[in-house]
Protein backbone atom coordinates (compact mmCIF):
# COMPACT_ATOMS: atom_id res chain seq x y z
CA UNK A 1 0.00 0.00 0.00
CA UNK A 2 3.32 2.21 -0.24
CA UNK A 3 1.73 5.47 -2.37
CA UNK A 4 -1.35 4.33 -2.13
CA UNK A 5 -3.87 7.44 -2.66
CA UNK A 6 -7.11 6.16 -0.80
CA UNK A 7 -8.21 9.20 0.42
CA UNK A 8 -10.75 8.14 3.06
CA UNK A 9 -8.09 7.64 5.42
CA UNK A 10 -7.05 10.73 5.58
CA UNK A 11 -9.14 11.91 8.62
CA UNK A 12 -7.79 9.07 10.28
CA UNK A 13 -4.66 10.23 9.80
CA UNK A 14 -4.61 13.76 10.60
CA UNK A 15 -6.13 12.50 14.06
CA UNK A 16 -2.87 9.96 14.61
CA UNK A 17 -0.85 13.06 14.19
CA UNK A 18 -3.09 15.92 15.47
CA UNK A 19 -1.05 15.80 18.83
CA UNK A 20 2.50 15.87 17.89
CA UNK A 21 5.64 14.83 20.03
CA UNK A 22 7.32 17.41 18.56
CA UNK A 23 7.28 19.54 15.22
CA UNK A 24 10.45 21.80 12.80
CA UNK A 25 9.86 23.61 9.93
CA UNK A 26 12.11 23.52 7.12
CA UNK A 27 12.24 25.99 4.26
CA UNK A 28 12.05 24.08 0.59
CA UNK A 29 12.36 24.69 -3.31
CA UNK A 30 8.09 23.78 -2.49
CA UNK A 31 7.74 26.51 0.57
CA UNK A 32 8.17 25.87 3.97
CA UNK A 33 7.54 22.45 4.99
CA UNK A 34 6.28 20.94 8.68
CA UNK A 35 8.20 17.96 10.21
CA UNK A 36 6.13 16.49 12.48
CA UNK A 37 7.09 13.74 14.72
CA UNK A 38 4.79 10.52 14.65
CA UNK A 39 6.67 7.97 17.14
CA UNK A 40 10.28 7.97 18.67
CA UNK A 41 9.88 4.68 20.77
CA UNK A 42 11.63 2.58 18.12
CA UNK A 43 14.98 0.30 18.12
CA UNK A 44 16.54 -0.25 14.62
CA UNK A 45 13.34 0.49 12.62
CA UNK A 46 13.72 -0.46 8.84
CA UNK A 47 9.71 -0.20 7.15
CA UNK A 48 6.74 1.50 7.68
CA UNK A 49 3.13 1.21 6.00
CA UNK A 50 -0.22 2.78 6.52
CA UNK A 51 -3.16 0.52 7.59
CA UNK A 52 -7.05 1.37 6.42
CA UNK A 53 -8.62 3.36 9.07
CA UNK A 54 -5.84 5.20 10.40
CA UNK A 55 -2.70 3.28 11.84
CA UNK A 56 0.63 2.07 10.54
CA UNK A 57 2.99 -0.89 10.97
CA UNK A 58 6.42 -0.81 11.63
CA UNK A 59 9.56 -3.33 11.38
CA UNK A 60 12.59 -3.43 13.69
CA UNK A 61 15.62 -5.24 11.98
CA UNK A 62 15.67 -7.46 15.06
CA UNK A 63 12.52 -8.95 14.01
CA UNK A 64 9.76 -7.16 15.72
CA UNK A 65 6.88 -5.93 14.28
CA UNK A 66 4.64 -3.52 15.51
CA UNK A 67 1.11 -2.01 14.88
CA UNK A 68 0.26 1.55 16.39
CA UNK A 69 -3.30 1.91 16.48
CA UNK A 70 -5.30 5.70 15.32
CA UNK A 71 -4.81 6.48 18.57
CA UNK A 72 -1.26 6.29 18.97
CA UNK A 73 -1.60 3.01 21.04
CA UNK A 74 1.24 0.23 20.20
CA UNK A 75 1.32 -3.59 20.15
CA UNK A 76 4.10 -6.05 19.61
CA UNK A 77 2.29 -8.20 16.84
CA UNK A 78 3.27 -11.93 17.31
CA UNK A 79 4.08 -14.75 14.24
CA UNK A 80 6.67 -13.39 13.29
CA UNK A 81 8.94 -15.83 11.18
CA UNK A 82 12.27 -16.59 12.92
CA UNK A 83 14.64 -13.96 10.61
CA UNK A 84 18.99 -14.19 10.73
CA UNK A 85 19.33 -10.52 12.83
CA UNK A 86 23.07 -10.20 11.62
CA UNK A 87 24.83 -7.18 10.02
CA UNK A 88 22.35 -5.62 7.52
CA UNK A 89 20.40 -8.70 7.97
CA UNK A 90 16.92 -8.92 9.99
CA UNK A 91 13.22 -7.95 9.44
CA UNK A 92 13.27 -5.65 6.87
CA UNK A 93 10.37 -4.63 4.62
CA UNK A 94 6.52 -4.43 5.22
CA UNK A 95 3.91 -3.53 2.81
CA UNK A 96 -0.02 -3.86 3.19
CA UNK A 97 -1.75 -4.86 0.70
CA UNK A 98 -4.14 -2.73 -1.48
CA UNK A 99 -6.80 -5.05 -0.55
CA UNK A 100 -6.25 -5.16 3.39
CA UNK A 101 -9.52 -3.46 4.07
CA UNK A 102 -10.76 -6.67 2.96
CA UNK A 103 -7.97 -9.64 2.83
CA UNK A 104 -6.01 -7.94 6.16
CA UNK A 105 -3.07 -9.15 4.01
CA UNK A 106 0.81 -7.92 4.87
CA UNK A 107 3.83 -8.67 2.59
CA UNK A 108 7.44 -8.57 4.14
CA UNK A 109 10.59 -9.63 3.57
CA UNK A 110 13.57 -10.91 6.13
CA UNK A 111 16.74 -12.68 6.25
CA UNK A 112 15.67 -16.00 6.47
CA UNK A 113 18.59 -19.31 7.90
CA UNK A 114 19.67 -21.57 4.81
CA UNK A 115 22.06 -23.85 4.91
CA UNK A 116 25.09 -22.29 5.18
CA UNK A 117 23.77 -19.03 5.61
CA UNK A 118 20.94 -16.64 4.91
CA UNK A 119 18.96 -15.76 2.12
CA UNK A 120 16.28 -12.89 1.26
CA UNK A 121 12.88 -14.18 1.40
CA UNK A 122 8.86 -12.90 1.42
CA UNK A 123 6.34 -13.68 3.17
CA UNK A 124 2.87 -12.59 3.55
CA UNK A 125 0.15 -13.30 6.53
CA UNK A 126 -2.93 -11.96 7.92
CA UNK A 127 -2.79 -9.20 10.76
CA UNK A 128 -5.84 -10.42 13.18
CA UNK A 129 -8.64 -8.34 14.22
CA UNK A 130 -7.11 -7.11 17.20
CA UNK A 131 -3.79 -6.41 15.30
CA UNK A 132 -1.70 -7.87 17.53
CA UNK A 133 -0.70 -11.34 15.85
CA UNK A 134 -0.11 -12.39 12.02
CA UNK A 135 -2.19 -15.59 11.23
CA UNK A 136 -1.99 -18.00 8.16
CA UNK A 137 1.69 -16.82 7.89
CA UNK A 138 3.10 -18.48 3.97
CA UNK A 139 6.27 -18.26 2.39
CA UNK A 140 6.28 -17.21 -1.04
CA UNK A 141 9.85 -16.45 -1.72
CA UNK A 142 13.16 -17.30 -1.06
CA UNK A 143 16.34 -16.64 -3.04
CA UNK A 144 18.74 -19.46 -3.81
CA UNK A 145 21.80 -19.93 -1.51
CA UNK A 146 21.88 -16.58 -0.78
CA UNK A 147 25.24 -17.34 1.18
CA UNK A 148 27.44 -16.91 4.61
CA UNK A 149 27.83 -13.02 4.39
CA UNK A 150 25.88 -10.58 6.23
CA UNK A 151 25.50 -8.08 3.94
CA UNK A 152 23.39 -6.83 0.88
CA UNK A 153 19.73 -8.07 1.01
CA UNK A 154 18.29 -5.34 -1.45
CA UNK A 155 14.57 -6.74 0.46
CA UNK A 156 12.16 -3.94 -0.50
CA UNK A 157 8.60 -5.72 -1.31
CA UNK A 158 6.06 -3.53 -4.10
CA UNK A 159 3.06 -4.38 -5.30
CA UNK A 160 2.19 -3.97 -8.86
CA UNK A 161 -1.19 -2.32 -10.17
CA UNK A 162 -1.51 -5.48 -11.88
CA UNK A 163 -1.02 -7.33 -8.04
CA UNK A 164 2.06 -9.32 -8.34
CA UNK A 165 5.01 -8.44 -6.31
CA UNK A 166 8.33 -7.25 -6.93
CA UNK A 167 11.08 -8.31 -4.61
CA UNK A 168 14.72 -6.26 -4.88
CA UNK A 169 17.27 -8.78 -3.59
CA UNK A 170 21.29 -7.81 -3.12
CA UNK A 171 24.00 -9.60 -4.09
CA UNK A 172 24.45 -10.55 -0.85
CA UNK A 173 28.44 -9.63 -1.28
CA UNK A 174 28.79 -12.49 -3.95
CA UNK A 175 29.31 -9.84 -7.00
CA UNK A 176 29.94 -12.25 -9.66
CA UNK A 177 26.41 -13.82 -9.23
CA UNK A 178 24.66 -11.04 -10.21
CA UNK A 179 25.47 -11.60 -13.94
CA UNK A 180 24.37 -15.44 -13.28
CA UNK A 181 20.89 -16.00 -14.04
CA UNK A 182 20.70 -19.47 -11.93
CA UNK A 183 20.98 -17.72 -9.08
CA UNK A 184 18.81 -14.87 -7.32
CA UNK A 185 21.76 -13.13 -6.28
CA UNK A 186 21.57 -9.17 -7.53
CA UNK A 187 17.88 -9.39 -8.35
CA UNK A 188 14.56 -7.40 -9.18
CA UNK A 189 12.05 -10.69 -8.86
CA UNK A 190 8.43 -10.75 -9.97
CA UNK A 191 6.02 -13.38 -7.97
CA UNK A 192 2.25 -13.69 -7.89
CA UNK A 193 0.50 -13.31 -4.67
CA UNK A 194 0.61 -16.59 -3.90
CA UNK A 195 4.06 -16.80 -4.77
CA UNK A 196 3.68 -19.09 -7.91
CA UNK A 197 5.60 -17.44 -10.82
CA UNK A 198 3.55 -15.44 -13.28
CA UNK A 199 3.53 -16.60 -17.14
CA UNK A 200 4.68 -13.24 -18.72
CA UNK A 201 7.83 -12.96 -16.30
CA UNK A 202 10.85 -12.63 -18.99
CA UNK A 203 12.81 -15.42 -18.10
CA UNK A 204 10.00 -18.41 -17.11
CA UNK A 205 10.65 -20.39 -20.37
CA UNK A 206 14.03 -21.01 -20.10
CA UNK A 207 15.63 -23.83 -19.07
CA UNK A 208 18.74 -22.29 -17.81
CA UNK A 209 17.21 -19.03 -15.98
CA UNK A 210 15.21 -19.03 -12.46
CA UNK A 211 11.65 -17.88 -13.47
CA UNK A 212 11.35 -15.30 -10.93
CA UNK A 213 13.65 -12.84 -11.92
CA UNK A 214 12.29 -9.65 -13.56
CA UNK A 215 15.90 -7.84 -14.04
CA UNK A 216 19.47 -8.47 -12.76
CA UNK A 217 22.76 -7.02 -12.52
CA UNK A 218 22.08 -5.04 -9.32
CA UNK A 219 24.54 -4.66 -6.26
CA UNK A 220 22.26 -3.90 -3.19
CA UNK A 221 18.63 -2.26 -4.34
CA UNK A 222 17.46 -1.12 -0.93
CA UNK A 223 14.81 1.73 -2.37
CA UNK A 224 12.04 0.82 -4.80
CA UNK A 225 8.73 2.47 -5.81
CA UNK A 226 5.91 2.54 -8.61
CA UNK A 227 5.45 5.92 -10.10
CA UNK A 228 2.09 7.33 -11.45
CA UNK A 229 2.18 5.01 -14.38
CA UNK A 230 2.70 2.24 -12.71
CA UNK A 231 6.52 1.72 -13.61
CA UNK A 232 8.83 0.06 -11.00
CA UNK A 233 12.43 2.09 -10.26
CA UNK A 234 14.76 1.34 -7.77
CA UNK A 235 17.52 3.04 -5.87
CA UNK A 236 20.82 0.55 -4.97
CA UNK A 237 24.02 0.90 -3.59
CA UNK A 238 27.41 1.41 -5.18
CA UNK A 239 30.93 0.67 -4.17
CA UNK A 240 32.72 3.69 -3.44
CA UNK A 241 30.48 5.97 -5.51
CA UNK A 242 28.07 4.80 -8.21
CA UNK A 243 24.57 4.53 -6.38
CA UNK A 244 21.98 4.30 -9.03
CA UNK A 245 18.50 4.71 -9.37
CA UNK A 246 17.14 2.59 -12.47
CA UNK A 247 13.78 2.25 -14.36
CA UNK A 248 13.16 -1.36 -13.92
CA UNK A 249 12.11 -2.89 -17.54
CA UNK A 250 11.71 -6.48 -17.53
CA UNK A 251 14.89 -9.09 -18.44
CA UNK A 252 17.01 -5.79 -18.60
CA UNK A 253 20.83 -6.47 -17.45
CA UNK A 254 21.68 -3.38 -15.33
CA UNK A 255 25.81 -4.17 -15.32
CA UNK A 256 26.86 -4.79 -12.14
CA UNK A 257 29.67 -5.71 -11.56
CA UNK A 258 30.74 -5.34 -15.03
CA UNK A 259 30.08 -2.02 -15.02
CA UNK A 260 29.79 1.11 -12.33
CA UNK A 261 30.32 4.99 -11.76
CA UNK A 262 31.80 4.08 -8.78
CA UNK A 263 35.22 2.43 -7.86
CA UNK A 264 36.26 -0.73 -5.23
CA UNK A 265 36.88 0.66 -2.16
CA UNK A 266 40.38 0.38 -3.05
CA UNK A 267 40.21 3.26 -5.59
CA UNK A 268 40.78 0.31 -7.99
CA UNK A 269 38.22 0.47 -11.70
CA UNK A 270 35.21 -2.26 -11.22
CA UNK A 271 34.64 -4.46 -14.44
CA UNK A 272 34.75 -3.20 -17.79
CA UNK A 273 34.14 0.66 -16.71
CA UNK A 274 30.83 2.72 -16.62
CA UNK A 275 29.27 0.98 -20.21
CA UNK A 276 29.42 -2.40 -22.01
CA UNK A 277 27.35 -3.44 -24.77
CA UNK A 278 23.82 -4.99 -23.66
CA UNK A 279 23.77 -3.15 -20.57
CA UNK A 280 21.56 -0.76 -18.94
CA UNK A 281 22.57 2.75 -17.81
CA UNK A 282 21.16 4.17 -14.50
CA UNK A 283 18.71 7.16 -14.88
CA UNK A 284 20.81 9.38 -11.96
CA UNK A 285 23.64 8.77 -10.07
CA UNK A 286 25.33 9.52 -6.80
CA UNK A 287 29.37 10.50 -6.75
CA UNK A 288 30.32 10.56 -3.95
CA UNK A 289 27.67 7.77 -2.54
CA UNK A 290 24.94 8.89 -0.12
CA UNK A 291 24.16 5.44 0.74
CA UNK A 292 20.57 5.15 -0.17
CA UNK A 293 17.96 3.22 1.37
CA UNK A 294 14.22 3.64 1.18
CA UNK A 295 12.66 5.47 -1.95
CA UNK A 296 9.29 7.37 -2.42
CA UNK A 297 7.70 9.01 -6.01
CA UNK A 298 5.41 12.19 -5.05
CA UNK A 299 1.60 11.28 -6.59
CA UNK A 300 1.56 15.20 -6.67
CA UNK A 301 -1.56 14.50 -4.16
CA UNK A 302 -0.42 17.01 -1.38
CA UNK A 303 2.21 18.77 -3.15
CA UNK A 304 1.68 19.37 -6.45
CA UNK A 305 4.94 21.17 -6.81
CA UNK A 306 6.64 17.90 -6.01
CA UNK A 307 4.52 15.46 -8.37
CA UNK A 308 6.95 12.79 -9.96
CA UNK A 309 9.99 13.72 -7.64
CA UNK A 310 11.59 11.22 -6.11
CA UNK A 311 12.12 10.85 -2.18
CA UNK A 312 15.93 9.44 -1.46
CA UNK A 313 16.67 8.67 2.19
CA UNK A 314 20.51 8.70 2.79
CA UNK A 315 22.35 6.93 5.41
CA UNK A 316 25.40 8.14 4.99
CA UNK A 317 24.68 11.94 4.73
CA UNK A 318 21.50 12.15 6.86
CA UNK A 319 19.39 13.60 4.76
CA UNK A 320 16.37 13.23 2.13
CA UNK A 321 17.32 13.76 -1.30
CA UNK A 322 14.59 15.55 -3.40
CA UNK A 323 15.01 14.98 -7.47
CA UNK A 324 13.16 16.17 -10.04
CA UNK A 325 13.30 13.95 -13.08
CA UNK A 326 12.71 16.30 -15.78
CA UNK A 327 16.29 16.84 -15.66
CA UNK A 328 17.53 15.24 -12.08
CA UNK A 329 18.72 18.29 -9.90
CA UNK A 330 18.48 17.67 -6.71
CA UNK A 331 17.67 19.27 -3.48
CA UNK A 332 18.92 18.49 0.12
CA UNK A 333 16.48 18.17 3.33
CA UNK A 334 18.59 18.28 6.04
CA UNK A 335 17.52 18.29 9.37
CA UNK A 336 18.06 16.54 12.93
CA UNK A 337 14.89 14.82 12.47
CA UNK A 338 17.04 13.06 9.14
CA UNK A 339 19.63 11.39 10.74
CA UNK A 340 20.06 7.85 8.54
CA UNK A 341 16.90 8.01 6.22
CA UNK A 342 15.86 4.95 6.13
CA UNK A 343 12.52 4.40 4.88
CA UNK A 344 10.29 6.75 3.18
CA UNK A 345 7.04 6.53 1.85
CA UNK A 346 3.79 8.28 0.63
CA UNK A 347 1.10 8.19 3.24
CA UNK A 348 -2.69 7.78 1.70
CA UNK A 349 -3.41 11.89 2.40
CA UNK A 350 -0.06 12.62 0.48
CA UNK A 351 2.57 13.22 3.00
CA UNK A 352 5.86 11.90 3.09
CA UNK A 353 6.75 10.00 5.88
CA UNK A 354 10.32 8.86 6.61
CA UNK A 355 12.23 6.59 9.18
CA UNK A 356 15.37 7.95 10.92
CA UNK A 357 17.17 5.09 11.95
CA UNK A 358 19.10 6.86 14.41
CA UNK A 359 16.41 8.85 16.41
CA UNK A 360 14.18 5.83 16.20
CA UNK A 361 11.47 8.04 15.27
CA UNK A 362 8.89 8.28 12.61
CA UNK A 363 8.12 11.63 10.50
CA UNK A 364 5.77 13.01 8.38
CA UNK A 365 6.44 16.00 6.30
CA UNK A 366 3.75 18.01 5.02
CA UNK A 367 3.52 21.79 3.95
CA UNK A 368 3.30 24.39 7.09
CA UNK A 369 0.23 26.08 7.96
């Protein structure tokens, strides 16, 4: 339900954050902007999503879930699947599903024990009436052998207009991989709901591909959203420059590691350069890197100066990156209420809402009154 636009909730909404913990304003190329604080109760938070009705639900990386009610009221929700907390490793993504008014369906995506290691993997359940428990909790993805490191999951979860789901999954620190397409190692995969594999993904007649993947040749894809066509982009790490975001088009190769703006982190060149025949350039780029994590595209709903920008949280930097795509300048939100972006999203009304993984807090930002 990431940039969903269903209105009706917006009451709802306004009431969760009519009595603010605390509140900044911060002048912008759109006017002056209110940062208003939702929650700061949180330890390592990594997702958050809007529920029907007012409400949100939020993911620590140590595998805790939790639903705040309208009023502000918050409950440890149970069922959670056993996830690997190690390194960048935990529970990472949650998404409700456009249908939860109806199916109380949740998709969400962890690091889940294989043999030998941990892999990135989706799962979906029902949140119970009294939101404090996931029931009929399934398994629809996991990657294969994602390995023994602790890094790179990708592990953002998006729902299509069309209702399958799109799964970014790192490399998991096993570079070469990501050009092998037996493996779901530096991934973009497409699944149905129910996790079988749908018949127009570009790869599920071959013999020597895995069905699910929808593009490859990523490093680390921690940021993806649908803009208001419906097309998927993502946001991924680089090395030591080189973060990307990429327009998502299905079987596309997008280079990596044979190609890169960046560098290794020994200042040595990565693969072939920055182009090689039969693969995809990013749309923007980041030199030096602002590690990226969590990536929004403005409906235009609340802020019409803003519609089709995209929302960059960055870790590294602590701030939100604002681009317009027209011709990719970017603008700088930086505030103490952005320490390490790590999640942003559009809320139903229009807002922005971001994660700071530092303060532990929640944030909406909205025009000032």
């Amino acid at each position: 339900m990431k940039q969903a636009l269903t209105a009706p909730r917006l009451a709802a909404l306004l009431c969760l954050v009519a009595a603010p913990l605390a509140a900044a304003t911060v002048e912008t190329n759109a006017g002056p902007m209110s940062i208003t604080e939702i929650t700061d109760d949180l330890d390592g938070p990594w997702a958050v999503d809007v529920l029907p009705g007012g409400g949100f639900v939020v993911t620590e990386i140590g595998g805790r879930l939790w639903h705040y009610g309208p009023d502000g009221a918050r409950i440890e929700v149970s069922g959670v699947p056993e996830v690997v907390a190690q390194g960048q490793g935990g529970l990472l993504d949650v998404t409700v599903a456009r249908d939860f008014a109806n199916s109380r369906e949740i998709f969400f995506t962890y690091s889940k024990a294989q043999p030998g290691g941990a892999g990135t993997a989706l799962g979906a359940a029902r949140l119970n009436e009294a939101g404090d428990a996931l029931t009929d909790v399934r398994l629809l993805f996991e990657m294969r052998e994602g390995g023994n490191t602790t890094r790179h999951y990708g592990s953002r979860v998006v729902e299509a207009p069309d209702g399958t789901l799109f799964v970014t999954v790192g490399e998991r620190g096993r570079a070469p991989l990501a050009q092998a397409l037996d493996h779901h190692n530096g991934t973009v995969v497409r699944v149905n709901r129910d996790g079988s594999v749908p018949d127009d993904n570009p790869f599920a007649e071959r013999e020597d591909a895995l069905p699910e993947i929808w593009s490859y040749g990523h490093r680390n894809p921690q940021g993806a959203a649908l803009d208001n066509a419906g097309q998927l982009w993502t946001v991924e790490h680089g090395a030591r420059g080189g973060d990307e975001i990429n327009r998502i088009e299905p079987g596309t190769n997008y280079g990596w590691p044979e190609i890169s703006y960046g560098t290794n982190y020994d200042g040595s060149k990565i693969g072939q350069g920055t182009e090689a025949p039969g693969m995809a350039q990013p749309e923007y780029y980041w030199d030096p890197s602002i590690a990226p994590s969590g990536m929004a595209i403005h409906s235009g709903e609340m802020i019409p100066e803003w519609e089709g920008h995209f929302f960059v949280g960055s870790l590294k930097f602590d701030y939100l990156s604002v681009l317009d795509p027209s011709d990719w300048t970017e603008e700088r939100i930086r505030t103490r209420e952005t320490a390490r972006v790590r999640d942003v999203i559009e809320a139903p009304d229009g807002a922005i809402w971001f994660i700071s993984e530092d303060r532990g807090a929640i944030y909406r930002l909205a025009p000032a009154e």
